[in-house]
Protein backbone atom coordinates (compact mmCIF):
# COMPACT_ATOMS: atom_id res chain seq x y z
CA UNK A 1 -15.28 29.26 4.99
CA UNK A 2 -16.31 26.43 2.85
CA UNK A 3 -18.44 24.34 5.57
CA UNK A 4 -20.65 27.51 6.23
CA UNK A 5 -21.70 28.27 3.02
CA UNK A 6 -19.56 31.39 3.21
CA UNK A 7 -17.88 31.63 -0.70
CA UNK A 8 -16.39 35.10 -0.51
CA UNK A 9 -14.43 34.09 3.06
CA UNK A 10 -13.08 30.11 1.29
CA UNK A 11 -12.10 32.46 -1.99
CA UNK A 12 -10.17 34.80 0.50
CA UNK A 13 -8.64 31.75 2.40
CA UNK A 14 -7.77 30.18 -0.93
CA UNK A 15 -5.58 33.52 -1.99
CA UNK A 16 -4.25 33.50 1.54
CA UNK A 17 -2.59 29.97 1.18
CA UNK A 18 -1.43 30.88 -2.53
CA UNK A 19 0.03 33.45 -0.54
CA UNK A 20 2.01 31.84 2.11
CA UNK A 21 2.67 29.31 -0.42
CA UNK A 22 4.60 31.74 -3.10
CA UNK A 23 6.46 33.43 -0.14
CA UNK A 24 7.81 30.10 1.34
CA UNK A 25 9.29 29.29 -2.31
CA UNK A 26 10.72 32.54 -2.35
CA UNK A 27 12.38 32.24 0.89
CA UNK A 28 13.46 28.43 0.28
CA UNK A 29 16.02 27.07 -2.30
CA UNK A 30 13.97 24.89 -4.67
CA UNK A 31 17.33 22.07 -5.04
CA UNK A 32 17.54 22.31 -1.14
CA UNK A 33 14.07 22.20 -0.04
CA UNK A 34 10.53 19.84 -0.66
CA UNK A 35 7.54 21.53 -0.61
CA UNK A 36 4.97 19.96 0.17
CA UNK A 37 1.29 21.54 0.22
CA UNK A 38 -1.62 19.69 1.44
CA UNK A 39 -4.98 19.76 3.04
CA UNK A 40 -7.05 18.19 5.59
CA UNK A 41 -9.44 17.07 3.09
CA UNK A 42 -10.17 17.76 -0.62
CA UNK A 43 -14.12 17.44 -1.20
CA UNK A 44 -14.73 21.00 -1.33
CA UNK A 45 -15.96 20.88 -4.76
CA UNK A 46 -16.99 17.50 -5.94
CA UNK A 47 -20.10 16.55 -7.38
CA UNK A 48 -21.84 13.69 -5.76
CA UNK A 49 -23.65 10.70 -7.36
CA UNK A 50 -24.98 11.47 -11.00
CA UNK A 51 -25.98 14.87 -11.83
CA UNK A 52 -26.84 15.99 -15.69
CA UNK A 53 -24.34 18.13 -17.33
CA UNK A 54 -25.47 21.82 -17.06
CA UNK A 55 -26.82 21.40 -13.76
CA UNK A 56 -26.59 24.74 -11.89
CA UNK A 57 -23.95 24.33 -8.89
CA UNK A 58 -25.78 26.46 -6.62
């Protein structure tokens, strides 16, 4: 979603992992079990170089 411009579908995809995430705890024991949650990258929402503060994000 996020690579097309598309922020309704990355919100959706977002709530889907929080999702999966939450049910995976509740089927795991927390002392038996790491959980580990990652991504394939994480610059979704950076801001590059030096923008003003109060600059619009869109």
């Amino acid at each position: 979603g996020h690579h097309d411009s598309r922020a309704s579908m990355a919100l959706h995809e977002a709530v889907a992992l929080d999702d999966a995430v939450a049910r995976g705890l509740a089927l795991t024991n927390e002392e038996e079990t790491l959980t580990i949650v990652t991504a394939d990258h994480s610059h979704a929402f950076t801001f590059n170089g030096y923008p003003f503060r109060g600059n619009s994000i869109l």
